[in-house]
Protein backbone atom coordinates (compact mmCIF):
# COMPACT_ATOMS: atom_id res chain seq x y z
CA UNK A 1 0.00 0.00 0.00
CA UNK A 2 1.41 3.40 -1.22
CA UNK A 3 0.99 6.22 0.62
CA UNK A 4 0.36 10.15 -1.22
CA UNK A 5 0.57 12.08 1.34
CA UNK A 6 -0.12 16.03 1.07
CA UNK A 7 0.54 19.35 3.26
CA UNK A 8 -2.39 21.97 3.37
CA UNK A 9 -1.19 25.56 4.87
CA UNK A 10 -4.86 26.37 5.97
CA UNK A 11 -5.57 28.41 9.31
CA UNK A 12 -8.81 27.49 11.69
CA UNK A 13 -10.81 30.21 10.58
CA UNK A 14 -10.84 29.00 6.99
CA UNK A 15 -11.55 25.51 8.06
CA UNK A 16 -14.55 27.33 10.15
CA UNK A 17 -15.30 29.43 6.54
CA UNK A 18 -14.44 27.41 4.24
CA UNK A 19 -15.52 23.95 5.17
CA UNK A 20 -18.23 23.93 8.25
CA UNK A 21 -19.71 27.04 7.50
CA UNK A 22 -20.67 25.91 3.88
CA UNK A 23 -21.86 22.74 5.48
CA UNK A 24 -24.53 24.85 6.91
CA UNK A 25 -25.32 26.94 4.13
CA UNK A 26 -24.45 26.14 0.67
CA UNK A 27 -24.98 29.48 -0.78
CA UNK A 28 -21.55 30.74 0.72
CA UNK A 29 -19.53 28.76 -2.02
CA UNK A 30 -20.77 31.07 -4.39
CA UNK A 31 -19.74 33.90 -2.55
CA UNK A 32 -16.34 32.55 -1.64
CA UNK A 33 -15.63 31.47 -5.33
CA UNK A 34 -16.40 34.80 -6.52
CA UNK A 35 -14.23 36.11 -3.29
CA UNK A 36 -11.32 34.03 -4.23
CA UNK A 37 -11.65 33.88 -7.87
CA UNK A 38 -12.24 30.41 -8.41
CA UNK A 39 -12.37 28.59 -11.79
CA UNK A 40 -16.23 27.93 -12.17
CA UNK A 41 -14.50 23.82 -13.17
CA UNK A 42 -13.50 24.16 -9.48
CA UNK A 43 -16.27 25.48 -8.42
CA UNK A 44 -18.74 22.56 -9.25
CA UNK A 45 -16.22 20.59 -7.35
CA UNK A 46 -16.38 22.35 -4.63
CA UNK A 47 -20.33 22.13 -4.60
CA UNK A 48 -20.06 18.45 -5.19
CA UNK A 49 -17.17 17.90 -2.45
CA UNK A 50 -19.93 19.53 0.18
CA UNK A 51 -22.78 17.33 -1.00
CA UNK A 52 -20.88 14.33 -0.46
CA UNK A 53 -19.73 15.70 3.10
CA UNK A 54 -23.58 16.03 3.54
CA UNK A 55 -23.95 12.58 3.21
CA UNK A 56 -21.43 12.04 6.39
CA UNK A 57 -23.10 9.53 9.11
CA UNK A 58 -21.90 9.67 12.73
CA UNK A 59 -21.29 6.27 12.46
CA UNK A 60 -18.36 6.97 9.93
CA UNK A 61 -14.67 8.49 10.55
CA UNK A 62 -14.08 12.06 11.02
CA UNK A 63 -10.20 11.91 9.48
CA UNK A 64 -12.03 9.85 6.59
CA UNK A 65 -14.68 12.29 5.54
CA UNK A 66 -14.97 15.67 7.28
CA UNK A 67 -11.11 15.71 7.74
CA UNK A 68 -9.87 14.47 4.19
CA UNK A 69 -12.72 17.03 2.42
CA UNK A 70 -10.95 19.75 4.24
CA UNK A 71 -7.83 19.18 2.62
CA UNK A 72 -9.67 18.91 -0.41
CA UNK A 73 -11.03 21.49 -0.59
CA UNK A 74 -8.41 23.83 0.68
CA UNK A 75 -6.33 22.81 -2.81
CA UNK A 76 -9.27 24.61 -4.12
CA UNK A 77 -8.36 28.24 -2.89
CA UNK A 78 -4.62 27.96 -2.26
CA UNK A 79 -1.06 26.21 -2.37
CA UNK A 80 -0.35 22.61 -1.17
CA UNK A 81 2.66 20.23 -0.90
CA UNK A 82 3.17 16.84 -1.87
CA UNK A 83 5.61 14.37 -0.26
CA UNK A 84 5.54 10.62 -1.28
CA UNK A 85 5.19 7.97 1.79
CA UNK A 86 6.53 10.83 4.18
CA UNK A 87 3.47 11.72 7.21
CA UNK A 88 4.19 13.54 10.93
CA UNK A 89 1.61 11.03 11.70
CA UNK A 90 3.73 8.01 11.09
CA UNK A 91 6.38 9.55 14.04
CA UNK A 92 6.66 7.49 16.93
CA UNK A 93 8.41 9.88 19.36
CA UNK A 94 5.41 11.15 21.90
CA UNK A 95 7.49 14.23 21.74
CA UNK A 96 6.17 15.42 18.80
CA UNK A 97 2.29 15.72 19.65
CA UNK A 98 2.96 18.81 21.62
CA UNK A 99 2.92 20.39 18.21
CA UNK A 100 -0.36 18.77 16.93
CA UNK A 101 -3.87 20.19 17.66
CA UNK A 102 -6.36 17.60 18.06
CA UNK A 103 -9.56 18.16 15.56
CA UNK A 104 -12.02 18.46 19.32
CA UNK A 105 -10.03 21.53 19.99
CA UNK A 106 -11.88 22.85 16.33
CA UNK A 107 -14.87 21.56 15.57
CA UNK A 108 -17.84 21.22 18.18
CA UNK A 109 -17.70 17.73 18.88
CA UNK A 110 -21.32 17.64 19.66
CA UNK A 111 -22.35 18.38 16.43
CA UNK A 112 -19.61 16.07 14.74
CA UNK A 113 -19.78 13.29 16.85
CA UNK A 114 -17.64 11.29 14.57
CA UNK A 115 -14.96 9.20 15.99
CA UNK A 116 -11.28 10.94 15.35
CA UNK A 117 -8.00 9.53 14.78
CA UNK A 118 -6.08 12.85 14.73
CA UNK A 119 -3.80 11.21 12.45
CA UNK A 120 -3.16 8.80 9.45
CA UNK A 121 -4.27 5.16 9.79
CA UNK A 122 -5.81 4.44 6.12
CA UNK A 123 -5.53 5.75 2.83
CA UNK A 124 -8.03 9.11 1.95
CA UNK A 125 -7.80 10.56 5.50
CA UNK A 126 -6.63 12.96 7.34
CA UNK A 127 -3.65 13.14 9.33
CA UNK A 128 -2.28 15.49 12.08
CA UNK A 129 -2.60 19.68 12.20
CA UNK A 130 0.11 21.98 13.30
CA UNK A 131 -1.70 25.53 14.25
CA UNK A 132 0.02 28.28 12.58
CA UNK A 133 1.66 29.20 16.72
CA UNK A 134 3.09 25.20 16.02
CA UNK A 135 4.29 25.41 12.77
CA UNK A 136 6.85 28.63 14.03
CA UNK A 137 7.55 26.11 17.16
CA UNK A 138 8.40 23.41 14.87
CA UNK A 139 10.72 25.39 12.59
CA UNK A 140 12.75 26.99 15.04
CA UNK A 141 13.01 23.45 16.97
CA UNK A 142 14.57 22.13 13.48
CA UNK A 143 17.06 24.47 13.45
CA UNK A 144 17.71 24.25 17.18
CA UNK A 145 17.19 20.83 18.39
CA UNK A 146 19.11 18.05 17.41
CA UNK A 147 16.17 15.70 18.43
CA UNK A 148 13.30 17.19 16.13
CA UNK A 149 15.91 17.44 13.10
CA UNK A 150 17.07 14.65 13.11
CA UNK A 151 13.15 12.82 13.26
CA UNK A 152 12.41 15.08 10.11
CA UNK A 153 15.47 14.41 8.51
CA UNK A 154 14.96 10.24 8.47
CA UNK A 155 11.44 10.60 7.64
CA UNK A 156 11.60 13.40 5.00
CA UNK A 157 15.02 11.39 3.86
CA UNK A 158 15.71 11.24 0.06
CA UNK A 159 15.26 15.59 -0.20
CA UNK A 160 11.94 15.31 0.57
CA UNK A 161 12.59 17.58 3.58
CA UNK A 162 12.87 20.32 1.36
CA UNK A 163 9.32 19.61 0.91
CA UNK A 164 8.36 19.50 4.00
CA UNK A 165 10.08 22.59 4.99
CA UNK A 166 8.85 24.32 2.42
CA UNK A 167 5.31 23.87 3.23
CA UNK A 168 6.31 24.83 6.85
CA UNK A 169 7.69 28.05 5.57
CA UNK A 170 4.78 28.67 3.62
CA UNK A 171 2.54 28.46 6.63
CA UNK A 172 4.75 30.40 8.76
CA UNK A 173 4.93 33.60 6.00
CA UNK A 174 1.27 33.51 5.51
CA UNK A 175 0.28 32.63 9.46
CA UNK A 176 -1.50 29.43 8.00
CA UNK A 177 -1.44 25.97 10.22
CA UNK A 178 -0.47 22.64 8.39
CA UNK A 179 -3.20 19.57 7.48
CA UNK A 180 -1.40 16.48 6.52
CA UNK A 181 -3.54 14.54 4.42
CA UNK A 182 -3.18 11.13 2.22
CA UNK A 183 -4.22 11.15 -1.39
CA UNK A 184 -5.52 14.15 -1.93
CA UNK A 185 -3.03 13.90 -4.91
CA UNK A 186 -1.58 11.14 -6.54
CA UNK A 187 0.62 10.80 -9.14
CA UNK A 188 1.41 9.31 -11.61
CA UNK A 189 5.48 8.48 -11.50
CA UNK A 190 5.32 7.34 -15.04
CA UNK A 191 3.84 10.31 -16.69
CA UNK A 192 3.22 12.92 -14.12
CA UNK A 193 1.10 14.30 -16.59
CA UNK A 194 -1.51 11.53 -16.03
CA UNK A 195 -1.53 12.26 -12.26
CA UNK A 196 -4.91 11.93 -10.57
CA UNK A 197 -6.17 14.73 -8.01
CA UNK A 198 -9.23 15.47 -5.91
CA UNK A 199 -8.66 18.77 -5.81
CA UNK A 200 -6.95 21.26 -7.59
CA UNK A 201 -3.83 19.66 -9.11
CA UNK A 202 -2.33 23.12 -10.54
CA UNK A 203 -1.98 24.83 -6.50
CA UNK A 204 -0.26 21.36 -5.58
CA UNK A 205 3.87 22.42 -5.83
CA UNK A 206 5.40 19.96 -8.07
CA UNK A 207 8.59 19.52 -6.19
CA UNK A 208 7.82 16.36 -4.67
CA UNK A 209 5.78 14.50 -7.30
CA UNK A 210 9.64 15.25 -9.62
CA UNK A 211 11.69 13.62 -6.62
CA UNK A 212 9.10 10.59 -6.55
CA UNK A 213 9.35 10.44 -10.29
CA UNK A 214 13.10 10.57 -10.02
CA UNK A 215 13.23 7.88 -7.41
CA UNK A 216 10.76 6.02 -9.32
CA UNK A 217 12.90 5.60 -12.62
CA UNK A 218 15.96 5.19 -11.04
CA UNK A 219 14.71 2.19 -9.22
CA UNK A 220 13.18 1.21 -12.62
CA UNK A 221 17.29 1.16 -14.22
CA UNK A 222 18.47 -0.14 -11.31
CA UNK A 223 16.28 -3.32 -12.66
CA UNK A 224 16.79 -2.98 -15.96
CA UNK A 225 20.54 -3.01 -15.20
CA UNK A 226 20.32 -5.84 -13.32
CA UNK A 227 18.32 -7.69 -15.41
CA UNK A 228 20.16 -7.12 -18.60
CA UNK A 229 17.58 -4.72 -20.12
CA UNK A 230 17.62 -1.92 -22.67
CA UNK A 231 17.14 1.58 -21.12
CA UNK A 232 13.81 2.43 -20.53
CA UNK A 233 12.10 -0.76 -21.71
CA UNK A 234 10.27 -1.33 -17.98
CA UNK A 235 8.95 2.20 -18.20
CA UNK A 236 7.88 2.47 -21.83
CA UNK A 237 5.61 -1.14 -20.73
CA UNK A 238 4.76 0.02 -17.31
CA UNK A 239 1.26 0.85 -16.18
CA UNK A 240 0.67 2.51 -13.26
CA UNK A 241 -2.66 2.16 -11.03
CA UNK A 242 -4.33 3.54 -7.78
CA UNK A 243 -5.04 0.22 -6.03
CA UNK A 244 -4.62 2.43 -2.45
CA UNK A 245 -7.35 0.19 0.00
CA UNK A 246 -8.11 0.13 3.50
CA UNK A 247 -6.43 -2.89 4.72
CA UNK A 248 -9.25 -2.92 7.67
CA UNK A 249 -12.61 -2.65 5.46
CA UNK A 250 -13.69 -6.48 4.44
CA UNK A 251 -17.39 -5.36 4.51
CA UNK A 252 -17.31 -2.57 2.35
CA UNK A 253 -19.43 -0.18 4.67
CA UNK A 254 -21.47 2.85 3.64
CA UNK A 255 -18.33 4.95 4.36
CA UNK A 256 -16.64 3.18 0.99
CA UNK A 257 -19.62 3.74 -1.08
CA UNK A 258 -19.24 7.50 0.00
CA UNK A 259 -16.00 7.43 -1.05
CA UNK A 260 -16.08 6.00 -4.51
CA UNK A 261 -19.20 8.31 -4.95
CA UNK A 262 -17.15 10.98 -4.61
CA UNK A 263 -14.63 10.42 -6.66
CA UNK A 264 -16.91 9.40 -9.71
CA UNK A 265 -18.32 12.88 -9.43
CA UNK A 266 -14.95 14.52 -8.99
CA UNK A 267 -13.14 12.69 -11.95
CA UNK A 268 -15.52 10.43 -13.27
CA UNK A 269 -13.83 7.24 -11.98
């Protein structure tokens, strides 16, 4: 299982504006599209994004439906990153949660009385969120504490920290928080051209989708080499396919059916 997983510099008021407010009134989006500009293509998947998230039970997970429709739709307004395989969730240290806010500290849990994960546990979910006070914290710890650099640095390994950093920075200059999210965006390594995306694919910075391309074809020689192949014959016959799954769903529940209805109107797959 491959994990796409995506920064969103997005503050709690435009969670509040953007995302619950609309849930309660549907007439906003037209007033926030015309606000921000937005491409009337994006537009209709904004609208569509919100009438799935309308179909949300309390029965099904917050990080897999309220949480990952956030991220969504913030690619909808403004810039994202992408890092392949590399999530805050996926730290062990307990250290680390002193710079997460938990999604109960947001929302009223009353009225979302969804069960929360706060982090990354399946594919299409939500992970952790740094408020914007948490993403200076963690920035200045990086370049002050051996500890928290050298976490970042094995999980961002490969340059992908320059992703990851740069997202940070982009929060910090724009006093934004950070919502990690998984497959929001997923490309394609063979032709990034081909890449699918739930949300805007032209805000997502294309830095990391090259370095998992780059990774990608260099693994790809390293076969070919070894195998005694021409150059470039695994790529030029390689398909590539989203076959991302919950490893825990064996009964297909509602929540699934939500899911696949969403993307059908969102891409038509």
């Amino acid at each position: 299982m491959g994990w796409d997983i995506s920064y969103h510099p997005i503050n709690e008021k435009q969670i509040k504006s953007w995302y619950f407010d609309v849930m309660d009134n549907q007439n906003l989006i037209n007033t926030l599209a015309e606000e921000h500009s937005l491409d009337d293509f994006y537009k209709e998947k904004y609208i569509d994004t919100i009438k799935v998230a309308l179909e949300t039970n309390k029965e099904d997970s917050f990080d897999t439906t309220h949480g990952f429709y956030v991220a969504v739709i913030q690619g909808f307004f403004s810039k994202f990153f992408y890092t392949r395989g590399s999530a805050l969730s996926f730290i062990e240290q307990p250290f680390f949660k002193k710079y997460y806010k938990k999604w109960n500290q947001i929302i009223d849990p009353g009225k979302y009385p969804n069960s929360i994960s706060n982090s990354i546990s399946t594919n299409y979910s939500s992970g952790v969120y740094i408020p914007a006070n948490m993403v200076v914290q963690l920035l200045q710890d990086y370049d002050t504490n051996v500890d928290v650099k050298s976490e970042l640095d094995n999980l961002f390994s490969y340059n992908r920290i320059t992703v990851f950093l740069k997202a940070l920075n982009y929060a910090k200059e724009h006093n934004l928080g950070l919502l990690e999210a998984t497959e929001v965006v997923e490309p394609n390594p063979m032709d990034l051209n081909k890449s699918v995306c739930y949300s805007n694919l032209f805000n997502c910075d294309p830095e990391g989708a090259l370095l998992y391309q780059q990774a990608a074809m260099e693994q790809l020689a390293q076969i070919e080499k070894k195998e005694g192949l021409p150059e470039g014959h695994i790529a030029s016959k390689a398909e590539y396919k989203v076959t991302n799954i919950d490893p825990n769903d064996t009964t297909k529940p509602k929540e699934e059916k939500v899911k696949k209805s969403f993307f059908k109107r969102l891409i038509g797959k």
